[in-house]
N, C-alpha and C. Protein backbone atom coordinates (compact mmCIF):
# COMPACT_ATOMS: atom_id res chain seq x y z
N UNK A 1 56.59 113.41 129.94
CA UNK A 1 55.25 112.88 129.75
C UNK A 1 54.67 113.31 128.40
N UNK A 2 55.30 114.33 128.01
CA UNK A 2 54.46 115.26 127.10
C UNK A 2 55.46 114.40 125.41
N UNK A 3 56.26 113.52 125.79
CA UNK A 3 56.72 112.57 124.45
C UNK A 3 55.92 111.62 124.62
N UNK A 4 55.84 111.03 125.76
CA UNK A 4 54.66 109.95 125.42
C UNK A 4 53.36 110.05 125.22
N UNK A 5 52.82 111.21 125.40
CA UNK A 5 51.47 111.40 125.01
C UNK A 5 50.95 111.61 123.37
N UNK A 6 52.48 111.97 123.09
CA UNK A 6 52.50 112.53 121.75
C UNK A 6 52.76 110.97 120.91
N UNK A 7 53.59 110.15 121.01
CA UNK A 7 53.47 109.07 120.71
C UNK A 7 52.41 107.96 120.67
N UNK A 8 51.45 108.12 121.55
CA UNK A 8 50.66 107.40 122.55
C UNK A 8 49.25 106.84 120.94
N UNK A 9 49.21 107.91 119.97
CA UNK A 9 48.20 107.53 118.72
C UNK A 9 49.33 106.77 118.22
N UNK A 10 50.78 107.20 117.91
CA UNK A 10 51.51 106.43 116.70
C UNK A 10 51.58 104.95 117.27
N UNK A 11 51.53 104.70 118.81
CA UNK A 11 51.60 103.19 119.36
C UNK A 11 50.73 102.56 119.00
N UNK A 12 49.38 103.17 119.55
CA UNK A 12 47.97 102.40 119.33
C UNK A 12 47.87 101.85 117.94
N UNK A 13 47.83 103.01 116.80
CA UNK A 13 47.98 102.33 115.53
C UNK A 13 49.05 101.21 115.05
N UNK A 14 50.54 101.63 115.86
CA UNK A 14 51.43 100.88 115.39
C UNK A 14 50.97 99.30 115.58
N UNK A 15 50.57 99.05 117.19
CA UNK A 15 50.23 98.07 117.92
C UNK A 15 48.77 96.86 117.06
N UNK A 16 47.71 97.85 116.38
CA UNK A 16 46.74 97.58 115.97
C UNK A 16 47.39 97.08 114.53
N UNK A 17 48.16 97.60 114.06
CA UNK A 17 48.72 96.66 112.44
C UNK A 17 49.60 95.98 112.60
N UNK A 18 50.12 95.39 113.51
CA UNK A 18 51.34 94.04 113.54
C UNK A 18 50.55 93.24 114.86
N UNK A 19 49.10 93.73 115.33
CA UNK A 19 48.88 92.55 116.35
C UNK A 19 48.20 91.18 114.99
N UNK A 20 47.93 91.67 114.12
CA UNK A 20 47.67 90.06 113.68
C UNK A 20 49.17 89.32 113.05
N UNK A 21 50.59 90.05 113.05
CA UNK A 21 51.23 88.70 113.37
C UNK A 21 51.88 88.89 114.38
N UNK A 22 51.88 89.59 115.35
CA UNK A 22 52.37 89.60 116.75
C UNK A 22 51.79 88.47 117.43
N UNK A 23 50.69 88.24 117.43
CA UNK A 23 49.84 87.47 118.06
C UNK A 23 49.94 85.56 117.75
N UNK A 24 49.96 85.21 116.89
CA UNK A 24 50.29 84.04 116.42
C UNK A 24 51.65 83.84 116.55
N UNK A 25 52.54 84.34 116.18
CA UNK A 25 54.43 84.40 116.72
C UNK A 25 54.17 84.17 118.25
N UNK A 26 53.28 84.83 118.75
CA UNK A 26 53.14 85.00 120.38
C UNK A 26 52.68 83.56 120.66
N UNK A 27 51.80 83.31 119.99
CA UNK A 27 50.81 82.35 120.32
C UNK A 27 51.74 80.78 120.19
N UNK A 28 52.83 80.65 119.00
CA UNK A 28 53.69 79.53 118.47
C UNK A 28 54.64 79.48 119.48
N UNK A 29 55.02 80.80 120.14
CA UNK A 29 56.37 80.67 120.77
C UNK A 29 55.92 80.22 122.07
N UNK A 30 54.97 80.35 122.59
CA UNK A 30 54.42 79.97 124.03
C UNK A 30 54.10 78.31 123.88
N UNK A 31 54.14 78.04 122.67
CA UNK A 31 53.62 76.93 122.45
C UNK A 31 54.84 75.92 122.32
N UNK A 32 55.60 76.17 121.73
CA UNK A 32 57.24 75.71 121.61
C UNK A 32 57.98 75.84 123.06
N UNK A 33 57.43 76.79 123.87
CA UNK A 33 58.53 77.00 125.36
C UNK A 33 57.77 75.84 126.19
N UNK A 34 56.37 75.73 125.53
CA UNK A 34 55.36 74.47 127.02
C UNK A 34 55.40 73.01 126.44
N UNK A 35 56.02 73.31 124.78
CA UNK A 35 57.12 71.57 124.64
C UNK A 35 58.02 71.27 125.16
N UNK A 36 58.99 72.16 124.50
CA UNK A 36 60.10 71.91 124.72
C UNK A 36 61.02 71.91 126.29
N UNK A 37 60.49 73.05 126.81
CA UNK A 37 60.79 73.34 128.21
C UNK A 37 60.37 71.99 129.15
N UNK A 38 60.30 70.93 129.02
CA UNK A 38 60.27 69.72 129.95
C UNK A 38 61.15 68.85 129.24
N UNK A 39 61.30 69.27 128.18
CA UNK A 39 62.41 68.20 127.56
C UNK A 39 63.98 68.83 127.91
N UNK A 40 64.22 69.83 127.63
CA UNK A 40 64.81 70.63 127.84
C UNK A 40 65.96 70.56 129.15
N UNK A 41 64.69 71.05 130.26
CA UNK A 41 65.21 71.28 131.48
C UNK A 41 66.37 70.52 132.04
N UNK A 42 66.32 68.66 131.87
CA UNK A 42 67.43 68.05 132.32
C UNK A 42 68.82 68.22 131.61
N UNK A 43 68.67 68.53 130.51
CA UNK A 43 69.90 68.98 129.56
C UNK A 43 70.53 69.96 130.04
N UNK A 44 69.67 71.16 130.08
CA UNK A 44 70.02 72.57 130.77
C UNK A 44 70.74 72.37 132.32
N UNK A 45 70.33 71.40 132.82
CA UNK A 45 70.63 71.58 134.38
C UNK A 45 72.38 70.50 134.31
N UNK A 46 72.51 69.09 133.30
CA UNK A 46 73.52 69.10 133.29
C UNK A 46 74.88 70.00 132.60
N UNK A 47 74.06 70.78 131.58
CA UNK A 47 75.35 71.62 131.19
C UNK A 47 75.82 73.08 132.30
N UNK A 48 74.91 73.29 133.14
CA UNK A 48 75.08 74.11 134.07
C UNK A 48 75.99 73.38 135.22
N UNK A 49 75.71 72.75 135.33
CA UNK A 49 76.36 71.81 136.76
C UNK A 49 77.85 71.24 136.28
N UNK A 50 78.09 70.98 134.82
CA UNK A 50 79.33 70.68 134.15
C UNK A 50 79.79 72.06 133.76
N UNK A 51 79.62 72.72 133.83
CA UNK A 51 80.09 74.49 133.93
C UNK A 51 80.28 74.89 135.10
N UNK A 52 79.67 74.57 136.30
CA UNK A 52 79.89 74.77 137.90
C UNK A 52 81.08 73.84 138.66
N UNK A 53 81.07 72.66 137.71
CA UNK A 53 82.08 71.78 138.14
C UNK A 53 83.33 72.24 138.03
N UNK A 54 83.65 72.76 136.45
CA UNK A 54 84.91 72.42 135.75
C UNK A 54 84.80 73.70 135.23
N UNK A 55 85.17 75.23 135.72
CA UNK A 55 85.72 76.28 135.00
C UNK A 55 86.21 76.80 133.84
N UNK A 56 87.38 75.94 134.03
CA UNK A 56 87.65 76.13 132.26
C UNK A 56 86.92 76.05 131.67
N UNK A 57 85.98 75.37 131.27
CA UNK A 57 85.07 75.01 129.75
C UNK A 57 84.42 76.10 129.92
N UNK A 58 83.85 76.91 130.83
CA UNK A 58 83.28 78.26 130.58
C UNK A 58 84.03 79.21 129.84
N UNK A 59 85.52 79.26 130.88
CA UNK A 59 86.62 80.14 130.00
C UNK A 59 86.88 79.58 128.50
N UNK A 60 86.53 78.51 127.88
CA UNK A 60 87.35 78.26 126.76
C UNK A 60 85.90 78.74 126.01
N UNK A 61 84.62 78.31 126.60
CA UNK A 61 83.35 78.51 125.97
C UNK A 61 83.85 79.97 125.34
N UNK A 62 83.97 81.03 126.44
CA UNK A 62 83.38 82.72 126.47
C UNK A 62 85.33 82.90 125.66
N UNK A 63 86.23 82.43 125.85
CA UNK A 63 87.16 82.72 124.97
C UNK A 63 86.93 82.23 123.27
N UNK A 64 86.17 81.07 123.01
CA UNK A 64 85.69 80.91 121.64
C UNK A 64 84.73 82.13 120.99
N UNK A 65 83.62 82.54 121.81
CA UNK A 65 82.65 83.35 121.57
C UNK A 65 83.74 84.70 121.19
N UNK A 66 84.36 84.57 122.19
CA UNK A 66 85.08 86.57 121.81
C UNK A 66 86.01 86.14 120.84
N UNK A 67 86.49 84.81 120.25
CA UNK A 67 86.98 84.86 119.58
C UNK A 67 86.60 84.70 117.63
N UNK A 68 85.34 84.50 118.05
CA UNK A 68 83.90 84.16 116.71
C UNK A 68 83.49 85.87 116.60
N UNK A 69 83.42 86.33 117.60
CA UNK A 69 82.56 87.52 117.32
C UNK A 69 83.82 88.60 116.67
N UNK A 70 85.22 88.51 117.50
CA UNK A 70 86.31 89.51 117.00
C UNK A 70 86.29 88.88 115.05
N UNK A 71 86.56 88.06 114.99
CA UNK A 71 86.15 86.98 113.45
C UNK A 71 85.48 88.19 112.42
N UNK A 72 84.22 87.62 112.90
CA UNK A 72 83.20 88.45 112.52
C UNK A 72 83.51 90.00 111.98
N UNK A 73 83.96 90.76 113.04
CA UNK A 73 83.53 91.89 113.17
C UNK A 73 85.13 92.59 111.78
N UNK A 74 85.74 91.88 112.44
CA UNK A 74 87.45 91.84 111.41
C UNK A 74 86.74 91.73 109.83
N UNK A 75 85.87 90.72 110.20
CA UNK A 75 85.63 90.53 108.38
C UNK A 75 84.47 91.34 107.59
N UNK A 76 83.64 91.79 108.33
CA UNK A 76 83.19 93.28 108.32
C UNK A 76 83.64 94.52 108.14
N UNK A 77 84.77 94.89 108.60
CA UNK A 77 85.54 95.87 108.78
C UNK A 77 86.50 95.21 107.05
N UNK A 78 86.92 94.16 106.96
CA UNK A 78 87.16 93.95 105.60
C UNK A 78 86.53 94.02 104.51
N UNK A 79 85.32 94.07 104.70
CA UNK A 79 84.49 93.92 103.51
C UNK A 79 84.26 95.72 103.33
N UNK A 80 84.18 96.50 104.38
CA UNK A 80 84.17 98.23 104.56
C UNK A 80 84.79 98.44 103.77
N UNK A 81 86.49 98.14 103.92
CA UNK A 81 87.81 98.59 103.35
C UNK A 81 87.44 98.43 101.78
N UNK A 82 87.14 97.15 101.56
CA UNK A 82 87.32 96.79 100.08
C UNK A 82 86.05 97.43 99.21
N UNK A 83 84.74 97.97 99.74
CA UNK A 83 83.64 98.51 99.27
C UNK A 83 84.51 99.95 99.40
N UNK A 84 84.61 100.44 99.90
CA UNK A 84 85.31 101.97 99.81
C UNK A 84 86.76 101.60 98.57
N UNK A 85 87.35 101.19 99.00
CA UNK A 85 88.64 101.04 97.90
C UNK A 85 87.83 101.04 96.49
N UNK A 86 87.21 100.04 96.22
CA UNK A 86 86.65 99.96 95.01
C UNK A 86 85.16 100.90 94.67
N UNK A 87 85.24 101.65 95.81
CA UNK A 87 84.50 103.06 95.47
C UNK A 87 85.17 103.98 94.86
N UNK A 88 86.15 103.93 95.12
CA UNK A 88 86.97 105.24 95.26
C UNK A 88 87.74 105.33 93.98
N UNK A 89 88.09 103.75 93.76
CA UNK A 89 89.01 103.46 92.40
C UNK A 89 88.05 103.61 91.11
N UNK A 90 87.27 103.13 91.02
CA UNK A 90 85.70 103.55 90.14
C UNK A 90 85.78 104.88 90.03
N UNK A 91 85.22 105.76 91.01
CA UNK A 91 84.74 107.01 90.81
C UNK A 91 86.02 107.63 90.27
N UNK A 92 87.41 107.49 90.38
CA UNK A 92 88.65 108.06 89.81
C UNK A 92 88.67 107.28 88.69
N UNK A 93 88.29 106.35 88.02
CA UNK A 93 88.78 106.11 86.94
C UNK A 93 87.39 106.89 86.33
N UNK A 94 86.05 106.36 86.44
CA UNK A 94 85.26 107.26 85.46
C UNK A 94 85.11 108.48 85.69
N UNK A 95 86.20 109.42 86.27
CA UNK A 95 86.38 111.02 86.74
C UNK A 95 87.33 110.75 85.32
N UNK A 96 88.16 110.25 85.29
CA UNK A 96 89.43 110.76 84.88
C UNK A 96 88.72 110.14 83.17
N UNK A 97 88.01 109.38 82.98
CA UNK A 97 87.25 109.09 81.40
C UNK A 97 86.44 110.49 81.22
N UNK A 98 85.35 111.32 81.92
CA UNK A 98 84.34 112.22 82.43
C UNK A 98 85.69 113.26 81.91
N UNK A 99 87.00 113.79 82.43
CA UNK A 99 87.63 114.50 82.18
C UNK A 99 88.43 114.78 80.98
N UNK A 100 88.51 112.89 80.74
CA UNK A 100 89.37 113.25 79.56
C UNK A 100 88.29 113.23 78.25
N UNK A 101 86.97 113.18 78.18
CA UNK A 101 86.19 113.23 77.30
C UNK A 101 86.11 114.40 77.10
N UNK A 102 85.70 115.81 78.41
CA UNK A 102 85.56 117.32 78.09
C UNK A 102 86.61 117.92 77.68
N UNK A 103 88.27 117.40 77.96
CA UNK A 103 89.35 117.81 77.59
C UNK A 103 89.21 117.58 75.73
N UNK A 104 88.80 116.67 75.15
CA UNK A 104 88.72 116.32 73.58
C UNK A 104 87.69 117.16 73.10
N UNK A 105 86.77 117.24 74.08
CA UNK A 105 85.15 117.87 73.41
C UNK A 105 86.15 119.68 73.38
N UNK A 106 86.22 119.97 74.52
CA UNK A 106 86.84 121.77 74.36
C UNK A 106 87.88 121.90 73.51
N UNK A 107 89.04 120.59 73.49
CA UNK A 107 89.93 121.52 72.46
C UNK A 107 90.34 120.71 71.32
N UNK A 108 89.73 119.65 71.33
CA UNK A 108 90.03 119.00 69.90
C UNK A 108 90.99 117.47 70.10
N UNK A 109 90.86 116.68 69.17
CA UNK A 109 91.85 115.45 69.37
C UNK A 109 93.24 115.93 69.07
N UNK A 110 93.63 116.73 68.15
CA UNK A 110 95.06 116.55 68.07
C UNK A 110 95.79 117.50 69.48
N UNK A 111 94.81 118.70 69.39
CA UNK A 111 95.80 119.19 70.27
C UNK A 111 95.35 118.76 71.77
N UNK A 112 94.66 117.70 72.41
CA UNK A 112 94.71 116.79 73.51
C UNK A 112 95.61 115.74 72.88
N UNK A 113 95.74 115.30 72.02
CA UNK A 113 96.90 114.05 71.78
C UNK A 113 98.14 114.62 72.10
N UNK A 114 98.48 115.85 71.62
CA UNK A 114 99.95 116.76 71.82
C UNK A 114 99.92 117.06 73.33
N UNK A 115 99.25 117.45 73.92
CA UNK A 115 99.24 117.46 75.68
C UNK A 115 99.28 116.80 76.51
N UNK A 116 98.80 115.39 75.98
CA UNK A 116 99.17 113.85 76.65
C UNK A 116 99.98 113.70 76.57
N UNK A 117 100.98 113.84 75.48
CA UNK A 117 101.83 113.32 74.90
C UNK A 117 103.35 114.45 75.46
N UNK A 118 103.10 115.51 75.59
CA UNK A 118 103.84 116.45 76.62
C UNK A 118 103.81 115.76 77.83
N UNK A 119 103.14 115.88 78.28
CA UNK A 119 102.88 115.30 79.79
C UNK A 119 103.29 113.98 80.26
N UNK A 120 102.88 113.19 79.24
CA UNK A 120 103.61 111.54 79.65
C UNK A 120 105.17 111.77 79.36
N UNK A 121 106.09 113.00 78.21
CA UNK A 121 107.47 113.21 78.22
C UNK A 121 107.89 113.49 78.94
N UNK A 122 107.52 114.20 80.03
CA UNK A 122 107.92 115.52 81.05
C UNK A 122 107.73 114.13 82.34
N UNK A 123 106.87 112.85 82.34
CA UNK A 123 106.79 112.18 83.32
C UNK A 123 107.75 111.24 82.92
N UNK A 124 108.28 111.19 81.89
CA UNK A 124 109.40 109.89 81.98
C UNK A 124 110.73 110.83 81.97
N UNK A 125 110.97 111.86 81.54
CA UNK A 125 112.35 112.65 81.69
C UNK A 125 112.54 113.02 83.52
N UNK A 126 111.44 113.01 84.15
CA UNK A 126 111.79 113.04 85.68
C UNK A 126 112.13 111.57 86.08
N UNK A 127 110.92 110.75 85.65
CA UNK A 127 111.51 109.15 86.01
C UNK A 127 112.89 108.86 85.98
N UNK A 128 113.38 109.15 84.47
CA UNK A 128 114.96 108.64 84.37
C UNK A 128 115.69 109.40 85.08
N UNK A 129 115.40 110.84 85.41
CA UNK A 129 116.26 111.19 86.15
C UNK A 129 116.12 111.17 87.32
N UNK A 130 115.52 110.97 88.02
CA UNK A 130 115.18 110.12 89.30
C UNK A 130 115.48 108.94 89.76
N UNK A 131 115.52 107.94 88.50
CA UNK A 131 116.02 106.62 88.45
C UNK A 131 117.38 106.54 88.64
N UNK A 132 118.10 107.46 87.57
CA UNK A 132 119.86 107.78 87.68
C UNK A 132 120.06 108.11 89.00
N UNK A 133 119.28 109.48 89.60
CA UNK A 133 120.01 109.33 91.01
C UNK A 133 120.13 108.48 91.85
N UNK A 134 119.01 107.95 92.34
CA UNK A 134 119.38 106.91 92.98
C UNK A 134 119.81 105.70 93.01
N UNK A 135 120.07 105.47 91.61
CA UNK A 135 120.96 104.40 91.03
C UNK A 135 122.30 105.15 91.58
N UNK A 136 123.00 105.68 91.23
CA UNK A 136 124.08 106.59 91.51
C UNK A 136 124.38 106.59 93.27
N UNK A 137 122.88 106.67 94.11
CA UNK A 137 123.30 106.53 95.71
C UNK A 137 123.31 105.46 96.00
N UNK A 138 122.51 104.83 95.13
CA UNK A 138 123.19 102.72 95.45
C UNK A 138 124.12 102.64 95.46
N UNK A 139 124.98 103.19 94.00
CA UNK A 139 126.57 102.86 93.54
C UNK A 139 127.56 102.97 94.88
N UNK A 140 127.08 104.50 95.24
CA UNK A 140 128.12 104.90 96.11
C UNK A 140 128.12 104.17 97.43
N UNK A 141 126.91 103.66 97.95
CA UNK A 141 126.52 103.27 99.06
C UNK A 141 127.41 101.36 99.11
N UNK A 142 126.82 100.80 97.70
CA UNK A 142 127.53 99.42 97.68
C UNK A 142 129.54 99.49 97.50
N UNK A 143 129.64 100.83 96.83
CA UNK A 143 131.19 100.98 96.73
C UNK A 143 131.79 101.08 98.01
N UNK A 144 131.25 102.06 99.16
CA UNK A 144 131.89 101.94 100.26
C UNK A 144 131.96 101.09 100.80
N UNK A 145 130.87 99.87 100.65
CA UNK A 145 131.24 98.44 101.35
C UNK A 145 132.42 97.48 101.26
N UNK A 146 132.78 98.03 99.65
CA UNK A 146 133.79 96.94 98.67
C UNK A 146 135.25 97.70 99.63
N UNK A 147 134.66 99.19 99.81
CA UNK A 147 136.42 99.68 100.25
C UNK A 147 136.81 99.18 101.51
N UNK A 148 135.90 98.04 102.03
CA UNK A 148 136.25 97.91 103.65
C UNK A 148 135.50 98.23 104.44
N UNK A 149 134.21 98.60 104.01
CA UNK A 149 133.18 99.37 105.25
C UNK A 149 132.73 97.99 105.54
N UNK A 150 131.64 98.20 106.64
CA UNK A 150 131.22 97.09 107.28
C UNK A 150 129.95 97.05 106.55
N UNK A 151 129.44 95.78 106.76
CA UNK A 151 128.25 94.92 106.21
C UNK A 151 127.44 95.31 107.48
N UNK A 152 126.10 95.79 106.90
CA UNK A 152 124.57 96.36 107.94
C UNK A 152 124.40 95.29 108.68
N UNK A 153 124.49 93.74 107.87
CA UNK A 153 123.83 92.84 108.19
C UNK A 153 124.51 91.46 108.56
């Protein structure tokens, strides 16, 4: 009791600044249900009675709906993925601009050009030799086939 009492000013006020368009929305929609609702009604009563008749069309109805809303929710969950991916790819590329700017500012262009330039050597002397090996376990792998081994596939 003692939450709603405490609430009970934030309602009154809340209630007192949206009753002037609460009230007209109120006033249109009552006004639209005492049209329309006689026009309405015979429509309503044959799509109910063609739903009471014939089953399926309910099932295919409520199988379309779960199949609009799964839609939906898939392409939501896609649009998540791709806002994070391209969060993430952003903030690492202007990290890695942010880094390589303080790396030039502390020690200078040449000797950051000589450390890049280490570093991209040291990444292609593992490549090739990484590349050779397993070029080398292909070799051996396609040679045993040629000697008579059997085909995987």
């Amino acid at each position: 009791m003692d939450a709603l009492e405490d609430y009970h000013a934030v309602l009154t006020t809340l209630y007192s600044l949206l009753s002037p368009i609460l009230y007209p929305t109120l006033r249109f929609l009552n006004w639209a249900r005492t049209l329309l609702l006689p026009l309405l009604r015979p429509l309503l009563l044959q799509l109910t009675n063609a739903a009471h008749d014939s089953p399926a069309i309910v099932s295919l109805g409520v199988l379309l709906v779960t199949l609009y809303i799964s839609m939906r929710v898939m392409g939501f969950m896609q649009r998540m993925v791709a806002f994070g991916a391209r969060l993430i790819f952003g903030l690492v590329f202007y990290g890695a601009i942010v880094v390589g700017g303080m790396m030039v500012y502390q020690r200078g262009v040449e000797r950051t050009a000589s450390d890049v330039l280490g570093w991209v050597g040291e990444v292609q002397r593992i490549w090739v030799r990484e590349y050779g090996r397993w070029e080398e376990v292909q070799n051996q792998a396609s040679g045993g086939r040629q000697r008579g081994g059997r085909e995987r596939w």
